[in-house]
Structure formats: structure tokens, C-alpha cells
C-alpha atoms as a PDB file:
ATOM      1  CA  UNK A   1      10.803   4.510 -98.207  1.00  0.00           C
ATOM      2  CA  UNK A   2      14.250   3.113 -99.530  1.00  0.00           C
ATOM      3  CA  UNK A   3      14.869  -0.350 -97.081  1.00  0.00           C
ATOM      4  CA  UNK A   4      19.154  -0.487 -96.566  1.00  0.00           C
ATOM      5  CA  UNK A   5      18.961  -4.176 -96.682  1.00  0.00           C
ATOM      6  CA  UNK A   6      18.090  -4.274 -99.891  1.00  0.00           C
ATOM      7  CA  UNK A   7      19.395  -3.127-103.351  1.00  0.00           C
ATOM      8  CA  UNK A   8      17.658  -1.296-106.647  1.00  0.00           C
ATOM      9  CA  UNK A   9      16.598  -4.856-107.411  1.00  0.00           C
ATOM     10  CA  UNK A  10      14.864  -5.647-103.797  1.00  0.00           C
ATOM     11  CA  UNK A  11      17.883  -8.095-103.350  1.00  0.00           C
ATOM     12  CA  UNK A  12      19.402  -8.624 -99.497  1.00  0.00           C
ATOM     13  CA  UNK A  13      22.693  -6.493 -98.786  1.00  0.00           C
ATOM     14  CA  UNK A  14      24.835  -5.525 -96.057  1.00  0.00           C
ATOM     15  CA  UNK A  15      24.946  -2.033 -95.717  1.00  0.00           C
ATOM     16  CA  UNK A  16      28.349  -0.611 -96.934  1.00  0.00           C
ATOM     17  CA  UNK A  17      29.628   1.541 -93.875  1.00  0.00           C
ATOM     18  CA  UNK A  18      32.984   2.193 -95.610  1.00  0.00           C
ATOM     19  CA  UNK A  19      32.365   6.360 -95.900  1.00  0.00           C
ATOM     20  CA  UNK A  20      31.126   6.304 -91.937  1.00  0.00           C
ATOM     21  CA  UNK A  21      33.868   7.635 -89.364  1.00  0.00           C
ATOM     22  CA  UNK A  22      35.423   5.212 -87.053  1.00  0.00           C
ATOM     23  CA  UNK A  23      33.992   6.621 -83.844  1.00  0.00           C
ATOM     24  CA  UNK A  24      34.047   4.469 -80.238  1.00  0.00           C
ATOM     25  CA  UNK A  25      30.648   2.741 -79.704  1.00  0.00           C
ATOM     26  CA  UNK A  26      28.931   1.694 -76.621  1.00  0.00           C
ATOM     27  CA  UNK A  27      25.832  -0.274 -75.969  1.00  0.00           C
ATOM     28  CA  UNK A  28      24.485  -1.962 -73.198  1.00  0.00           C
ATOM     29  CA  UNK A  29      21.223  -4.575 -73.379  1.00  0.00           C
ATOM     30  CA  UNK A  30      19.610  -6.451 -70.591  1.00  0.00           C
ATOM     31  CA  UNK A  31      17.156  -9.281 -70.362  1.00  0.00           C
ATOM     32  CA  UNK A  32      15.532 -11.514 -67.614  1.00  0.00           C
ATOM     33  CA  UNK A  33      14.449 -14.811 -66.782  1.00  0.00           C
ATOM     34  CA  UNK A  34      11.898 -15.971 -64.100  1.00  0.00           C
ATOM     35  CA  UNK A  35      11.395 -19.243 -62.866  1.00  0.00           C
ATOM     36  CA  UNK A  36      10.543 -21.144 -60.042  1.00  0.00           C
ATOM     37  CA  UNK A  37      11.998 -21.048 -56.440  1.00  0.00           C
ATOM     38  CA  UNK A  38      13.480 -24.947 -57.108  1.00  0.00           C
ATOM     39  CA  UNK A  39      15.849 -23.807 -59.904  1.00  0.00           C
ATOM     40  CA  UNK A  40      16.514 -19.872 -58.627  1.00  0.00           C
ATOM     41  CA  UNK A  41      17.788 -21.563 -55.509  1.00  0.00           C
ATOM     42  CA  UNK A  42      19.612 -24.514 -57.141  1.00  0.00           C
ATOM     43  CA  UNK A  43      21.311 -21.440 -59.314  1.00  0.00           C
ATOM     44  CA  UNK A  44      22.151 -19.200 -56.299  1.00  0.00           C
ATOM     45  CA  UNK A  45      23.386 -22.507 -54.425  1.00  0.00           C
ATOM     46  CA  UNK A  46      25.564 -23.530 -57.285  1.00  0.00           C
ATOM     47  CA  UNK A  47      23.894 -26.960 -56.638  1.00  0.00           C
ATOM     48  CA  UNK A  48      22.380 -27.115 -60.632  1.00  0.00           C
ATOM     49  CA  UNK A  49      23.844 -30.738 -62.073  1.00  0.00           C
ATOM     50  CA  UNK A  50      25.072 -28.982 -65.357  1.00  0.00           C
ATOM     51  CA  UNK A  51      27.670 -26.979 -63.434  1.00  0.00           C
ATOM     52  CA  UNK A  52      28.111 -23.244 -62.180  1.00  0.00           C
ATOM     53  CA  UNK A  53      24.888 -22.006 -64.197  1.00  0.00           C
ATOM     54  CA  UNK A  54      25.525 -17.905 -63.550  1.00  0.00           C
ATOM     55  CA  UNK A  55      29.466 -18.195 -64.740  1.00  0.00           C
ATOM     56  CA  UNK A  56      28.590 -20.718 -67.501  1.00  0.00           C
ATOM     57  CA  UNK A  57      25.865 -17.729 -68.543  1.00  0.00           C
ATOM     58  CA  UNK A  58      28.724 -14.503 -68.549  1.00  0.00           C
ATOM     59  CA  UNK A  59      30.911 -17.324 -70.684  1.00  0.00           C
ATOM     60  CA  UNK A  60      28.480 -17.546 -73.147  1.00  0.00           C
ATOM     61  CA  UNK A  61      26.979 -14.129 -73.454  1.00  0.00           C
ATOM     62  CA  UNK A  62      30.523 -12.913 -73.950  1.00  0.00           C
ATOM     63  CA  UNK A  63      30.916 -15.445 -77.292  1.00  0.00           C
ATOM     64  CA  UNK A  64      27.386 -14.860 -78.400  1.00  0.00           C
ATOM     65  CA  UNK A  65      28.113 -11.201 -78.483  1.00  0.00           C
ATOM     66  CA  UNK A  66      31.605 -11.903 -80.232  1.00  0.00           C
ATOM     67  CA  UNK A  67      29.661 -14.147 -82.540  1.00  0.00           C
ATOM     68  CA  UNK A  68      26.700 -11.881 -84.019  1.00  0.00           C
ATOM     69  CA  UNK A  69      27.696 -10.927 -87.343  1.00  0.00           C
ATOM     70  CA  UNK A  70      27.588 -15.137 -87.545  1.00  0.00           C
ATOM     71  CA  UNK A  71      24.080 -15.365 -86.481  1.00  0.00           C
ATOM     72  CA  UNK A  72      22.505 -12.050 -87.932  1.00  0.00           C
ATOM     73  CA  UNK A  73      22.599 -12.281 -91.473  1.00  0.00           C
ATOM     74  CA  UNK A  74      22.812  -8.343 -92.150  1.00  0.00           C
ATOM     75  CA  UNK A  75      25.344  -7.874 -88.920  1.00  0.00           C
ATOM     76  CA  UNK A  76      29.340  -6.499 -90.179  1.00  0.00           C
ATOM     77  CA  UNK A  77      31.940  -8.662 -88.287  1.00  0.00           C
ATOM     78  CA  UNK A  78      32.999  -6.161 -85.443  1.00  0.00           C
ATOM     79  CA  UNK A  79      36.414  -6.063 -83.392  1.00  0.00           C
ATOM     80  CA  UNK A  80      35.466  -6.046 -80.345  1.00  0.00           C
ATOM     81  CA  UNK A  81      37.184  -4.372 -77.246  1.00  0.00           C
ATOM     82  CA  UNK A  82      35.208  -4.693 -74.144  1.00  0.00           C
ATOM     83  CA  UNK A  83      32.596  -6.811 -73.329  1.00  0.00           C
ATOM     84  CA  UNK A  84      31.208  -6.735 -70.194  1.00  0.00           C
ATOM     85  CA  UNK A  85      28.502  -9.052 -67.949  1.00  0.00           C
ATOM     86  CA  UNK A  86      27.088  -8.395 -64.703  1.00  0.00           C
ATOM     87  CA  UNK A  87      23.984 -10.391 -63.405  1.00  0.00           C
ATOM     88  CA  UNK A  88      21.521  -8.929 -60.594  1.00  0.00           C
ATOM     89  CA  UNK A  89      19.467 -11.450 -58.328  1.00  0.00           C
ATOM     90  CA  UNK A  90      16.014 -10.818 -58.096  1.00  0.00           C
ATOM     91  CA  UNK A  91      15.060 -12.492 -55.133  1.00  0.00           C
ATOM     92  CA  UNK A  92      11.312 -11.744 -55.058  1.00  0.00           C
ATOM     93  CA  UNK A  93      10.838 -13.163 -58.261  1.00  0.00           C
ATOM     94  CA  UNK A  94      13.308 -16.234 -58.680  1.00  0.00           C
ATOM     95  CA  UNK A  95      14.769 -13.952 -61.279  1.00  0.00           C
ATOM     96  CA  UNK A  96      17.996 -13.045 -62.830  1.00  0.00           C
ATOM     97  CA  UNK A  97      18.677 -10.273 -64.804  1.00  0.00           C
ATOM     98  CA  UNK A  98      21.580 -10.384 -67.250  1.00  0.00           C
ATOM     99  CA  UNK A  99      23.412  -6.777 -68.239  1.00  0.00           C
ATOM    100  CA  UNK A 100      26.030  -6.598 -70.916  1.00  0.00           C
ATOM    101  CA  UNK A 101      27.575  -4.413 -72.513  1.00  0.00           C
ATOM    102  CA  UNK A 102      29.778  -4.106 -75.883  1.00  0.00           C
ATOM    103  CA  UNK A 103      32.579  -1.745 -76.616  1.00  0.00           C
ATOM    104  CA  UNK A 104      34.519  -1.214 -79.894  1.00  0.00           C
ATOM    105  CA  UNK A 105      35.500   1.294 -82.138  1.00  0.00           C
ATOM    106  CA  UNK A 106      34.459   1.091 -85.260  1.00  0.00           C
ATOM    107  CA  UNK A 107      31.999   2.275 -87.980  1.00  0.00           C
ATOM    108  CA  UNK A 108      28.622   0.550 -86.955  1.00  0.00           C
ATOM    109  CA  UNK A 109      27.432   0.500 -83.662  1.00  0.00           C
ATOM    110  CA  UNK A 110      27.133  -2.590 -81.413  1.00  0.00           C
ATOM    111  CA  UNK A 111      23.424  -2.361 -80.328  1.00  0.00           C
ATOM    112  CA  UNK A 112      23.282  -6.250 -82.257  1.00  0.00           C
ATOM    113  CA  UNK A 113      26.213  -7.267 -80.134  1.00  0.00           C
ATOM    114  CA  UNK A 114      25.079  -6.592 -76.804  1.00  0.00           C
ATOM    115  CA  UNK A 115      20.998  -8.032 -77.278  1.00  0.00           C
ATOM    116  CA  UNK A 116      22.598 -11.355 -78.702  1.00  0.00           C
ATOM    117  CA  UNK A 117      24.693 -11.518 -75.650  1.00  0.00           C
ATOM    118  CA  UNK A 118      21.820 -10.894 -73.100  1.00  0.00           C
ATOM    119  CA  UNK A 119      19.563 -13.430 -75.795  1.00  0.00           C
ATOM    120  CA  UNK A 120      22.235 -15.984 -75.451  1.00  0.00           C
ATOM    121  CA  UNK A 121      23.371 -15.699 -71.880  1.00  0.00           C
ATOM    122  CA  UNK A 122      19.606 -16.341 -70.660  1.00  0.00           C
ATOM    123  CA  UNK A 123      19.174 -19.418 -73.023  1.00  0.00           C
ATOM    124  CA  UNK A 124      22.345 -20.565 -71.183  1.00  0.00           C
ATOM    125  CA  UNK A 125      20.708 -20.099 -67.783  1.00  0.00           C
ATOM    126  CA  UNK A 126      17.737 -22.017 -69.531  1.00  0.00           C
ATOM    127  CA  UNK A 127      19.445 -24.731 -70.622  1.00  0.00           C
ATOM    128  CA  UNK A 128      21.100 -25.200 -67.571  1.00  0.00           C
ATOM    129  CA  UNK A 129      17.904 -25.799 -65.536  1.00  0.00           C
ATOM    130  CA  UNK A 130      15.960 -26.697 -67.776  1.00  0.00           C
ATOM    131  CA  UNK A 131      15.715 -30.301 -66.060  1.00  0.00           C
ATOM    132  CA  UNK A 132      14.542 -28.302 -62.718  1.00  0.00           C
ATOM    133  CA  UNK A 133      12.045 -25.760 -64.555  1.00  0.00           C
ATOM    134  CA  UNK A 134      10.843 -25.992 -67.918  1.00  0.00           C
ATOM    135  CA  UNK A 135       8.329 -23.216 -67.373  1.00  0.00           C
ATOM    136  CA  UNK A 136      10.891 -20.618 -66.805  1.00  0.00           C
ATOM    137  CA  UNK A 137      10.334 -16.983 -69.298  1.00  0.00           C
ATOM    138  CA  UNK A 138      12.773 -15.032 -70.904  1.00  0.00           C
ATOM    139  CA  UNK A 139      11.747 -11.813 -71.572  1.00  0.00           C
ATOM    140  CA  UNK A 140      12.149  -7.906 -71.369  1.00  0.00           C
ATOM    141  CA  UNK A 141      14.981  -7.896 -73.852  1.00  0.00           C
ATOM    142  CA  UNK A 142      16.064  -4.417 -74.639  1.00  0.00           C
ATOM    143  CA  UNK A 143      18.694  -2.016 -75.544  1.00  0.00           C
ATOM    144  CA  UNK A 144      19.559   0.595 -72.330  1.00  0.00           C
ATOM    145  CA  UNK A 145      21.313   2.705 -74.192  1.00  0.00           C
ATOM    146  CA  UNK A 146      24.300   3.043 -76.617  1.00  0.00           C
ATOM    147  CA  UNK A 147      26.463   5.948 -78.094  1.00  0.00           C
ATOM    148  CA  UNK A 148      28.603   6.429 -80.842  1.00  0.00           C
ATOM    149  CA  UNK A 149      27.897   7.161 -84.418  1.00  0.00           C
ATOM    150  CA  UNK A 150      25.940   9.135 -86.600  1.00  0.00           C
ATOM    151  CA  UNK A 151      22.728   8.779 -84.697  1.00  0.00           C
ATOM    152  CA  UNK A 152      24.187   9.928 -81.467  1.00  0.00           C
ATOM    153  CA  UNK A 153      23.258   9.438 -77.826  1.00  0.00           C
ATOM    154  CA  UNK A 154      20.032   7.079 -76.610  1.00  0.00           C
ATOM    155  CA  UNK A 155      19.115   6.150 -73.302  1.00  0.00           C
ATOM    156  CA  UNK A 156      15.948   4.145 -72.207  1.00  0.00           C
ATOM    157  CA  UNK A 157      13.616   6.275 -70.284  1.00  0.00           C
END
């Protein structure tokens, strides 16, 4: 099996998309984090000493996802068109979960883009509160679905 991140001499590359079609690209990622009644309620009563934690979180998932091709080695620098964050209160388990999702056209798809927005948007919460909960959990990071490109269509089931 050929690897694409590496060359004839097992060297690390970036990919060269320059024969792909520019085609639009979707894809939106979500994530959660849990913690304890203390901080969910300091967060929902925009009480948290670090500031308004859930606006400070869209903020930053927004530049985390505008930032990926600086944090993933292998990522290609995108030009982004739409990002967008939306964050759903789980009240039964002091948890938030973070949505976002990336829009450009291009020739690569933005699957990268959206997860580092929902990774970094989460740490922000995290951060945040930290002081209130340090045994909060991030986790269930995935990819919902995305479209555009070679590989078509894919929706989580």
C-alpha cells in the first residue's frame, strides 16, 4: 500500500492536489465536554471569572479552524468561506456540545478544518473553568458529515 504522505524515498510530503477540480466542500464535526454541575452552571450563568466562556469558545473554534494547515503538518492552507458554530446545552449531563462547520471551495476538503475547530473550541471551554472543574472530559470528537470532492457524500449513521 503506497502511504500519500510520503515520497519514493519514505520522506514526509504534502499531497499535491494541483490536478483535483475546485469543487465547494462542506464538513461539519462536533465534540463534547462534561463536567460538573459547579462549572456547567457558572457557564450557563455567565458567572465563570475568565469571562463569557460559550462566546470566548465560538471565537476560538472559528481561528482554530482558520488556523489548521498551521497546526497539522500535512494540512494545505485553505480559503475559507463559512465557518459556522452552534453550541447545544446538555442539561442532564452538565454538558456542552460544540457543532461547527467549514465551508470553502477548493481542491481538498475541510474535514481537518472543522475537528480542529470543535478540538479547540472545547479546550477553550476547558481552560476557562478549569479553576471550577479540573475533572471535566472532552470527548466524542467526530466528523458528521462532509461533501465535496472526489470521494463524494458521507454522513454519520
Amino acid at each position: 500500500m503506497n502511504l500519500t504522505h510520503l515520497d519514493e524515498k519514505n520522506r514526509p510530503k504534502m499531497v499535491d492536489v494541483s490536478e483535483k477540480n475546485i469543487t465547494q466542500r462542506i464538513a461539519v464535526a462536533s465534540g463534547v465536554i462534561f463536567m460538573n454541575e459547579e462549572a456547567f452552571k457558572a457557564i450557563k450563568q455567565n458567572t465563570a471569572k475568565k469571562g463569557p466562556v460559550l462566546q470566548t469558545a465560538v471565537v476560538a473554534a472559528i481561528m482554530g479552524a482558520k488556523k489548521t494547515s498551521e497546526l497539522i503538518p500535512m494540512c494545505h492552507p485553505l480559503m475559507l468561506s463559512k465557518i459556522d458554530a452552534n453550541i447545544i446545552e446538555i442539561e442532564k449531563d452538565c454538558a456542552f456540545k460544540l457543532i461547527i462547520s467549514v465551508k470553502c471551495e477548493g481542491k481538498t476538503g475541510v474535514e481537518m478544518e472543522a475537528l480542529t475547530g470543535v478540538s479547540i473550541g472545547l479546550l477553550t471551554i476547558y481552560d476557562m473553568v478549569k479553576a471550577i472543574d479540573k475533572t471535566m472530559k472532552i470527548s466524542e470528537i467526530v466528523l458528521e458529515s462532509k461533501e465535496g470532492g472526489k470521494s463524494g457524500q458521507y454522513l454519520r449513521t
